[in-house]
N, C-alpha and C. Protein backbone atom coordinates (compact mmCIF):
# COMPACT_ATOMS: atom_id res chain seq x y z
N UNK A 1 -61.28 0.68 34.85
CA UNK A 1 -61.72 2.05 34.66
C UNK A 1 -60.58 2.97 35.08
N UNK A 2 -60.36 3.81 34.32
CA UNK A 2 -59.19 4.93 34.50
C UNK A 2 -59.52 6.26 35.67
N UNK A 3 -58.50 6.60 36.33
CA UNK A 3 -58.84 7.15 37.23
C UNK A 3 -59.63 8.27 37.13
N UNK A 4 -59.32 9.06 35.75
CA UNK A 4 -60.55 10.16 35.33
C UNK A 4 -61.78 9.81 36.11
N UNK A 5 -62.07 8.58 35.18
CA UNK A 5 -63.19 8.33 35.18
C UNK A 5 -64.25 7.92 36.15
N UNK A 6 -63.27 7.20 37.09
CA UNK A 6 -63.47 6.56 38.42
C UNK A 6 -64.12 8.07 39.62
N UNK A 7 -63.08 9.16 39.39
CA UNK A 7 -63.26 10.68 39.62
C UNK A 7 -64.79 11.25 39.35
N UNK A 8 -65.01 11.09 38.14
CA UNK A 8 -66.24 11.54 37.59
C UNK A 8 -67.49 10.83 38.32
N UNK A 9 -67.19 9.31 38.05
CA UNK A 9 -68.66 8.70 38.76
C UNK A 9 -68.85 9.08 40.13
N UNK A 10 -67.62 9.13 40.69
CA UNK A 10 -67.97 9.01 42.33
C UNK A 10 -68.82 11.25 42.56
N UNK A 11 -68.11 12.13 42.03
CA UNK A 11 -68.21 13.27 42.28
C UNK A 11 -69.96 13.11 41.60
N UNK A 12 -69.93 12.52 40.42
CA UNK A 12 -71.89 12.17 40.26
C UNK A 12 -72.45 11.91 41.27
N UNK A 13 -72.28 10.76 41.89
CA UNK A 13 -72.95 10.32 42.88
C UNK A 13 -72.99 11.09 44.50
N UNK A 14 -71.95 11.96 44.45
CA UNK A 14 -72.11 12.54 45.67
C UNK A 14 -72.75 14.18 45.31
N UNK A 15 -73.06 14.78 44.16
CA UNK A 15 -73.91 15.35 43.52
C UNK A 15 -75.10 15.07 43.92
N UNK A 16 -75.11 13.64 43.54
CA UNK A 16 -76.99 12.93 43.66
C UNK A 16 -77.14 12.92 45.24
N UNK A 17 -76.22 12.62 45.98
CA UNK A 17 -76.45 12.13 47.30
C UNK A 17 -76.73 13.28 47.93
N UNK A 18 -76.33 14.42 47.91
CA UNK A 18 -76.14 15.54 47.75
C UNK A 18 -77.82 16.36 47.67
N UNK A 19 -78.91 15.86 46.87
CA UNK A 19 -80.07 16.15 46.32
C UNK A 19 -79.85 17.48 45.41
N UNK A 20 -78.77 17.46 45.07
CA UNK A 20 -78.75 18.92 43.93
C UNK A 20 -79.87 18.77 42.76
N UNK A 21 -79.88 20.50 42.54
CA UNK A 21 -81.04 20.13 41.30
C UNK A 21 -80.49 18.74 40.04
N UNK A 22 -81.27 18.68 39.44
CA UNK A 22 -80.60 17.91 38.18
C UNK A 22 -79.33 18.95 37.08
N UNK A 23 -80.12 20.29 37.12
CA UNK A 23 -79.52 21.08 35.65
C UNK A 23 -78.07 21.27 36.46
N UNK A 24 -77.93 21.13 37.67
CA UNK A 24 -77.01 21.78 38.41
C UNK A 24 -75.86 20.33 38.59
N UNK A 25 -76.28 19.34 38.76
CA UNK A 25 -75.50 18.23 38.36
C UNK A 25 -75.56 17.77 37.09
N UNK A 26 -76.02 18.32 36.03
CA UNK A 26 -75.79 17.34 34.61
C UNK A 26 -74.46 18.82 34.30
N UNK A 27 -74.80 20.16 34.39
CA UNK A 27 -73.78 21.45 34.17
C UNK A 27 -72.49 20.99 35.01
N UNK A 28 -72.66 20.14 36.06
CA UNK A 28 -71.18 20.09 36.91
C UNK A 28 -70.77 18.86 36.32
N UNK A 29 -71.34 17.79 35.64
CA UNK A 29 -70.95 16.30 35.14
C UNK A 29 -70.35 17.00 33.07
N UNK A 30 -70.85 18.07 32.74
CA UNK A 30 -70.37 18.45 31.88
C UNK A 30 -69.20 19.11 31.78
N UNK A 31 -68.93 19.95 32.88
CA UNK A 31 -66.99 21.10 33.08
C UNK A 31 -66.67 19.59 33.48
N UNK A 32 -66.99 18.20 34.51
CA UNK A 32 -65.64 17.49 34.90
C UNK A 32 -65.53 16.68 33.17
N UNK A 33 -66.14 16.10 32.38
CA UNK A 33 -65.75 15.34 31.17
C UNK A 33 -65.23 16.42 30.83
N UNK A 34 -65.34 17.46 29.95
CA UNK A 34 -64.12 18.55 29.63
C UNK A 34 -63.03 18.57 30.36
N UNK A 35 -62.89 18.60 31.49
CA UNK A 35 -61.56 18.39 32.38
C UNK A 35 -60.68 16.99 31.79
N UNK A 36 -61.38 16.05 31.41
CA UNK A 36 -60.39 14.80 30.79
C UNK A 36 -61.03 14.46 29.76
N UNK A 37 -61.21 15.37 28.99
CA UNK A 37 -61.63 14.62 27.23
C UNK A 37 -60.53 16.13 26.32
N UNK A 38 -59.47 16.44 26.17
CA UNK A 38 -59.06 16.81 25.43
C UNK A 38 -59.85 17.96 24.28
N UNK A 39 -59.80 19.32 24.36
CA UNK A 39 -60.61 19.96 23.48
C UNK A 39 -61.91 19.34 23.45
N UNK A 40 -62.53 19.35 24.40
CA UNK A 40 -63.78 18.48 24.28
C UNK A 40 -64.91 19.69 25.24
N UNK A 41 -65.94 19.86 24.20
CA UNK A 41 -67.35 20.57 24.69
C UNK A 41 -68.40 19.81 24.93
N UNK A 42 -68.75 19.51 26.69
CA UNK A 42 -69.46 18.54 26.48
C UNK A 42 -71.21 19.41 26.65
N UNK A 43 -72.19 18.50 26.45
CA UNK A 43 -73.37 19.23 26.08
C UNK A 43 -74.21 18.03 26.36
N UNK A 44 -75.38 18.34 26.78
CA UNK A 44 -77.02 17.68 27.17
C UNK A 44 -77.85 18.18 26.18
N UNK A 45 -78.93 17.59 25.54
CA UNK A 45 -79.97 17.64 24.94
C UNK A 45 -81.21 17.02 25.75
N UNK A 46 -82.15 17.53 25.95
CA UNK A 46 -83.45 16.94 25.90
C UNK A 46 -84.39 16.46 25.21
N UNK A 47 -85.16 15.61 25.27
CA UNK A 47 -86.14 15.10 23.97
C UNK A 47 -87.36 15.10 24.68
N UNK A 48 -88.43 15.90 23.83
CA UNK A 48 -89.73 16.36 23.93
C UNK A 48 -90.44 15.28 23.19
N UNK A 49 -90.62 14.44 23.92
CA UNK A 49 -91.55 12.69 23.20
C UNK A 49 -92.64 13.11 22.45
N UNK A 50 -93.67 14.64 23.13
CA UNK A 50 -94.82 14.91 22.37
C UNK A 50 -94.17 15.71 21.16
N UNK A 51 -93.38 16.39 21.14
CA UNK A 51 -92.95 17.12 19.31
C UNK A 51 -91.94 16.50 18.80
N UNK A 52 -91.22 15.37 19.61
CA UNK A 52 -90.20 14.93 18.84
C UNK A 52 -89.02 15.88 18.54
N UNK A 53 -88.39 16.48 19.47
CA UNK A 53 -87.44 17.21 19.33
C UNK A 53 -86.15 17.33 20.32
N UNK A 54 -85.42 17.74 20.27
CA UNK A 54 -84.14 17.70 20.90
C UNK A 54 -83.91 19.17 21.24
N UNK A 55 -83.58 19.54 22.34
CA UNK A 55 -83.29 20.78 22.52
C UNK A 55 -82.66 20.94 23.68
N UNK A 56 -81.06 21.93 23.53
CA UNK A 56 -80.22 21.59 24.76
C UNK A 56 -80.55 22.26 26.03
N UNK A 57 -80.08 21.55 26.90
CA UNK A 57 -80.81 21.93 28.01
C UNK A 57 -79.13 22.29 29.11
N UNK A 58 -78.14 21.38 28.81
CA UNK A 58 -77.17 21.71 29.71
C UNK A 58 -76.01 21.76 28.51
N UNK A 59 -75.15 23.13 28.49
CA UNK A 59 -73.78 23.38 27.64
C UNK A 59 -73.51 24.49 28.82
N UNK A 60 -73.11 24.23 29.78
CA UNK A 60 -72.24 24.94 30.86
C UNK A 60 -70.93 26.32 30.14
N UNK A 61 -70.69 25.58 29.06
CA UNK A 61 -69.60 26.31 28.32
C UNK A 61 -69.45 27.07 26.67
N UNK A 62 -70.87 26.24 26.75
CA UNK A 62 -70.72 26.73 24.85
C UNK A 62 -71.28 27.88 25.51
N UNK A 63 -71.13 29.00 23.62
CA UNK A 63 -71.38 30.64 23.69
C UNK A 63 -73.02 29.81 23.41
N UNK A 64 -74.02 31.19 24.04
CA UNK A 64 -74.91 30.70 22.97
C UNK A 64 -75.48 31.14 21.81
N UNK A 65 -74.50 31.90 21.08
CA UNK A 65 -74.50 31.69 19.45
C UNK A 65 -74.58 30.15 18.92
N UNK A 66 -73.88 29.11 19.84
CA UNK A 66 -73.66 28.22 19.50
C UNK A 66 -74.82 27.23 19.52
N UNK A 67 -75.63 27.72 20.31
CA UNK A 67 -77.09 27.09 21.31
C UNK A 67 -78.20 26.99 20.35
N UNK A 68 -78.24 28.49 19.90
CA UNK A 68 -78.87 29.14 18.97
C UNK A 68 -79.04 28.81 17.47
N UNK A 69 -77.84 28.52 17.47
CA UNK A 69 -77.95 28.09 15.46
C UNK A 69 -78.29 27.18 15.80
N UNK A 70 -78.00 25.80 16.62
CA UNK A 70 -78.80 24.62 16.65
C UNK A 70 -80.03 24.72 16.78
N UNK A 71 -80.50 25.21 17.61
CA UNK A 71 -82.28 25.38 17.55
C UNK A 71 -82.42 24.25 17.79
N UNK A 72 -83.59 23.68 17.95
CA UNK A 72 -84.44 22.12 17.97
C UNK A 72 -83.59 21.17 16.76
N UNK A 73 -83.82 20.46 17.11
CA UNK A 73 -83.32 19.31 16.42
C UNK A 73 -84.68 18.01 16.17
N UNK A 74 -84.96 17.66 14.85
CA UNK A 74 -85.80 16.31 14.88
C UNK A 74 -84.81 15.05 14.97
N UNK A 75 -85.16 14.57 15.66
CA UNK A 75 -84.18 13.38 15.63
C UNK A 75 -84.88 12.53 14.58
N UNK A 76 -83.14 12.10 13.62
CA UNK A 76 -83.17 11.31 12.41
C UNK A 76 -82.09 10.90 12.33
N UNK A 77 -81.58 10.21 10.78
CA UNK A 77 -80.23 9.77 10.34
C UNK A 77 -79.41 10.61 9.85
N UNK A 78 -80.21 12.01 9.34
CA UNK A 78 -79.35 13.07 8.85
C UNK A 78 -79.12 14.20 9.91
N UNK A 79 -79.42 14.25 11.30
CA UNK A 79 -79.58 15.09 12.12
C UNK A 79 -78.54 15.30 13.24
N UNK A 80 -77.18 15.25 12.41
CA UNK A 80 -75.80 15.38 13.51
C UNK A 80 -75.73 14.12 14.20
N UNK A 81 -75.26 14.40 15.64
CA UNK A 81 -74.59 13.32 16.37
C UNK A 81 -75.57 12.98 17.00
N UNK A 82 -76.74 13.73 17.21
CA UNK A 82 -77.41 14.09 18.78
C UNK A 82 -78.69 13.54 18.20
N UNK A 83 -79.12 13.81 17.25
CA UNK A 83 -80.27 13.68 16.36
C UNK A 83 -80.40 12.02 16.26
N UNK A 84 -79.20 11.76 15.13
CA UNK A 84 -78.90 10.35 14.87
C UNK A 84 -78.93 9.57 16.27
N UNK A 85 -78.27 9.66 16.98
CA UNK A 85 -78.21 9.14 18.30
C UNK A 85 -79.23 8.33 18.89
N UNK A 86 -80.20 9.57 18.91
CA UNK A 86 -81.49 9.25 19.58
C UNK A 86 -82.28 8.40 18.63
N UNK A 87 -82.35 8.56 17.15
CA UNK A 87 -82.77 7.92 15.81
C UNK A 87 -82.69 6.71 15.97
N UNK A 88 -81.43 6.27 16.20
CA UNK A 88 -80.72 4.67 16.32
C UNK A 88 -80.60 4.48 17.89
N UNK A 89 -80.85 5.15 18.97
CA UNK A 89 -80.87 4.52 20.16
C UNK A 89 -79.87 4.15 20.69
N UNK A 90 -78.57 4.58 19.93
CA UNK A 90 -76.99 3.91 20.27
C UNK A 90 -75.90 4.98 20.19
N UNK A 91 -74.86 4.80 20.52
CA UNK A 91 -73.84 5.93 20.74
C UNK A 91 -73.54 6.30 19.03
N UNK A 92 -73.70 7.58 18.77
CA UNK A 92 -72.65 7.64 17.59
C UNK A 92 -71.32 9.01 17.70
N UNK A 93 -70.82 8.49 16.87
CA UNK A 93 -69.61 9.02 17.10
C UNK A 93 -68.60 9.24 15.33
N UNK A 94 -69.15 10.71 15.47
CA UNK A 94 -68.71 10.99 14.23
C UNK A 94 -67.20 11.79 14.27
N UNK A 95 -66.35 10.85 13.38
CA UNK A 95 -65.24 11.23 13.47
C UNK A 95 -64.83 12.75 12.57
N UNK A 96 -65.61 13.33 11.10
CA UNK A 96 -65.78 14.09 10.65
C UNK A 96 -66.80 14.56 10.13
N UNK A 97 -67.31 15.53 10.68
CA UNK A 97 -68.19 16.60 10.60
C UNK A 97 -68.49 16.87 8.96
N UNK A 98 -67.59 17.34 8.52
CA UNK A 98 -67.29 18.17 7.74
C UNK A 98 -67.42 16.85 6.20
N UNK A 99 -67.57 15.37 6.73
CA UNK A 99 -67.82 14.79 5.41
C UNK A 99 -68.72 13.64 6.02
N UNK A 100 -69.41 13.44 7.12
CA UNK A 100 -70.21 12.59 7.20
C UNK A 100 -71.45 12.50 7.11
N UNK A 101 -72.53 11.99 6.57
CA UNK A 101 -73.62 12.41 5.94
C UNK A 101 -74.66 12.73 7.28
N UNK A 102 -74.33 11.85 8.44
CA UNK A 102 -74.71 12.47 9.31
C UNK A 102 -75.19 14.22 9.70
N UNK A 103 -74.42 14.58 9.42
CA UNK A 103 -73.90 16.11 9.45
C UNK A 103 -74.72 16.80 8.69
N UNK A 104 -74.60 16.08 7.30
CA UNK A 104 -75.26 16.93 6.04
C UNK A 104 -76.25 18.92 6.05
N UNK A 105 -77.30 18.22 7.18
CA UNK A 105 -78.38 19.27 7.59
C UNK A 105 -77.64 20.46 8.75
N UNK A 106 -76.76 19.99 9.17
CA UNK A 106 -76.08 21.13 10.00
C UNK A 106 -74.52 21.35 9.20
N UNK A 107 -73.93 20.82 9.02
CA UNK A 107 -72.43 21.23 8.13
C UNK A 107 -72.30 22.80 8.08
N UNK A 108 -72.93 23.87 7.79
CA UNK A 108 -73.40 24.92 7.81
C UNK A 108 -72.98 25.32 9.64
N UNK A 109 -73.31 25.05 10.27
CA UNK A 109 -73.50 25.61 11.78
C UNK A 109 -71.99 25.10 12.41
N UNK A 110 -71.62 23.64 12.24
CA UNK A 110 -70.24 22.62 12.12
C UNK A 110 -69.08 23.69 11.83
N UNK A 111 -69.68 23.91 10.53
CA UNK A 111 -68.07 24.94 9.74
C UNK A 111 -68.04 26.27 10.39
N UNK A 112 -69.14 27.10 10.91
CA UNK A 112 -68.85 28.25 11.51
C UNK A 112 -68.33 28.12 12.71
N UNK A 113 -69.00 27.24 13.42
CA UNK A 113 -68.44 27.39 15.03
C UNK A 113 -67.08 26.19 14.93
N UNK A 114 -66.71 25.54 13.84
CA UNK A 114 -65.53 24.81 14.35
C UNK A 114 -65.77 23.89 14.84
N UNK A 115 -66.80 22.86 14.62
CA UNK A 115 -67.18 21.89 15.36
C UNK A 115 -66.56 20.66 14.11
N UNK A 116 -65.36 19.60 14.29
CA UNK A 116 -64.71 18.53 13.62
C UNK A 116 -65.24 17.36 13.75
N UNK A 117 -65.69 17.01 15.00
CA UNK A 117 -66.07 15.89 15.31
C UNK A 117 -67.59 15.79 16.59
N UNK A 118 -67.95 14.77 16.63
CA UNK A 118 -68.97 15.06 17.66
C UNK A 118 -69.51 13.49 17.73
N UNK A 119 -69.49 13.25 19.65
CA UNK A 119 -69.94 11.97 20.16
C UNK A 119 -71.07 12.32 20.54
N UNK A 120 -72.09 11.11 20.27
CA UNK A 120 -73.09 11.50 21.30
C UNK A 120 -73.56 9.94 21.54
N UNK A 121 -74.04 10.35 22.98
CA UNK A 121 -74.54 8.91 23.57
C UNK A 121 -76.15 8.93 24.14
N UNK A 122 -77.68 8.29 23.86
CA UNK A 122 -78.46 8.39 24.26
C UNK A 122 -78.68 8.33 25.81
N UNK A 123 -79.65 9.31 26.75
CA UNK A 123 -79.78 8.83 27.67
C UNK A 123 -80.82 8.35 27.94
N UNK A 124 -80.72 6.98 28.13
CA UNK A 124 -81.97 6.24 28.70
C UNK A 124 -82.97 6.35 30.04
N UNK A 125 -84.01 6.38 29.92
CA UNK A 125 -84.76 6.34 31.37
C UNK A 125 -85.23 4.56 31.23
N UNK A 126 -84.83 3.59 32.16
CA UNK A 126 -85.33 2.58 31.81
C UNK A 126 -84.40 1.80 30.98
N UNK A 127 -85.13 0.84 30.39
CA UNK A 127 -84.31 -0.23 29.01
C UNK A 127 -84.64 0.41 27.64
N UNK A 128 -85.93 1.15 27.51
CA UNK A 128 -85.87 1.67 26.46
C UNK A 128 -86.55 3.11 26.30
N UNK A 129 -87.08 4.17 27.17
CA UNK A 129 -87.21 5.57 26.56
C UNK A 129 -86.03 6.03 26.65
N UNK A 130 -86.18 7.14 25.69
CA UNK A 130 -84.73 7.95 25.39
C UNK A 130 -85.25 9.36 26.16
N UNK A 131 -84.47 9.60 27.14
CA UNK A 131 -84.63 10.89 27.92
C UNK A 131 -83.60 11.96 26.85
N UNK A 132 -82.48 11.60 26.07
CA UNK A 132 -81.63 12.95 25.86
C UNK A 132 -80.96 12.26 25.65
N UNK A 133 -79.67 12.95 25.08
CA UNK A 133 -78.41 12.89 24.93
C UNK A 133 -77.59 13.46 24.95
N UNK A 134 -76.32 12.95 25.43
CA UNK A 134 -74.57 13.89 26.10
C UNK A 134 -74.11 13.45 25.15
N UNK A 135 -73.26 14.80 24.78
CA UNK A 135 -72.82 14.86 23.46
C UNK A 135 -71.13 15.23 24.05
N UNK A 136 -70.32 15.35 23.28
CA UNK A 136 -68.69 15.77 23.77
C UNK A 136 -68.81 16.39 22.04
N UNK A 137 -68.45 17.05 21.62
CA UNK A 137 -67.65 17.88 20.36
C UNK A 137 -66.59 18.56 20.57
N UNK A 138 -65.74 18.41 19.54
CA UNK A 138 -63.99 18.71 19.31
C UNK A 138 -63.70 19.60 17.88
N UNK A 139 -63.21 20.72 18.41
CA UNK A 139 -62.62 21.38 17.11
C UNK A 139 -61.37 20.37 16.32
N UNK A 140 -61.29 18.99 16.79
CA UNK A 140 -60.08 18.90 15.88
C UNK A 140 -61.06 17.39 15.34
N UNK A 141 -60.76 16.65 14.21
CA UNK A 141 -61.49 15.59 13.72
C UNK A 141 -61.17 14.46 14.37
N UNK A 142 -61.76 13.35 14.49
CA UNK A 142 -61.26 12.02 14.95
C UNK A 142 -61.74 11.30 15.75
N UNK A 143 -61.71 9.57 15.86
CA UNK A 143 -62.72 9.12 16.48
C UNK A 143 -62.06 9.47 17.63
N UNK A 144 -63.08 8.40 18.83
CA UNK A 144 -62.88 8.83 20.24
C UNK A 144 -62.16 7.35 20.85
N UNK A 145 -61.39 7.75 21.85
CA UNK A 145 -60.39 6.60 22.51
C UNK A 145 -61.14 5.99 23.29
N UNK A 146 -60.51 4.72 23.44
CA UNK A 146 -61.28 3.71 24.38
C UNK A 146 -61.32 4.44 25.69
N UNK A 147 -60.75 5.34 26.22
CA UNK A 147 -60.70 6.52 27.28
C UNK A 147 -61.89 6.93 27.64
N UNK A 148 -61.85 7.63 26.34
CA UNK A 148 -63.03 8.60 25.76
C UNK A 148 -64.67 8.08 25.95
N UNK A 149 -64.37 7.02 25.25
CA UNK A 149 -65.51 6.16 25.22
C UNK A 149 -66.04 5.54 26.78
N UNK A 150 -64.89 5.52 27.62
CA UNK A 150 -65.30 5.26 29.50
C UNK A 150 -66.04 6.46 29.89
């Protein structure tokens, strides 16, 4: 594990040890991945199990014009990074925005705010509910480094 990263877990855990709220450690676990992911906006979603929806709960840094055009999200196969994510239960990681079918239903929101690429990884409660997902998005296109991916 790279020292970033090694950085990040331990400052989590002394967060948690810490008893900080949650929004107040997932907002401080979002500025440190921006600190070592390169042009990278990182972002939390929540998932509402009774409507089936996604809706962000921690972007420490996005405007929220940016918050806003997303609105709720149903999680599916055509529903961005964050959507799909939760859909398939597994990390995805779209290297372009702007031609992956993923995208299709937002491409529109993508092209205004400059959004190229976008990771997202489910968060699990357990082995299998999906609490949310942390997302990283990049104004420039391209997959993500084995770095990235720590």
């Amino acid at each position: 594990m790279n020292e970033a990263v090694f950085t990040l877990h331990r400052l989590a855990l002394e967060l948690i040890a810490a008893k900080r709220p949650a929004h107040e450690i997932l907002d401080r676990l979002c500025e440190l991945v921006q600190e070592i992911v390169p042009n990278g906006l990182a972002t939390v979603m929540r998932l509402d199990p009774k409507q089936n929806t996604l809706t962000f709960c921690n972007a420490p840094s996005a405007p929220s014009s940016v918050l806003e055009a997303f609105g709720e999200l149903t999680p599916g196969p055509f529903a961005g990074s964050c959507g799909s994510s939760v859909y398939e239960g597994k990390m995805v990681a779209v290297e372009d925005t702007a031609t992956d079918p993923r995208w299709e239903s937002l491409r529109s929101v993508a092209t205004q705010f400059e959004i190229r690429s976008c990771w997202s990884v489910p968060i699990f409660i357990g082995k299998a509910e999906i609490a949310g997902t942390f997302a990283i998005s990049r104004s420039v296109s391209g997959a993500p480094s084995s770095d990235d991916r720590q």
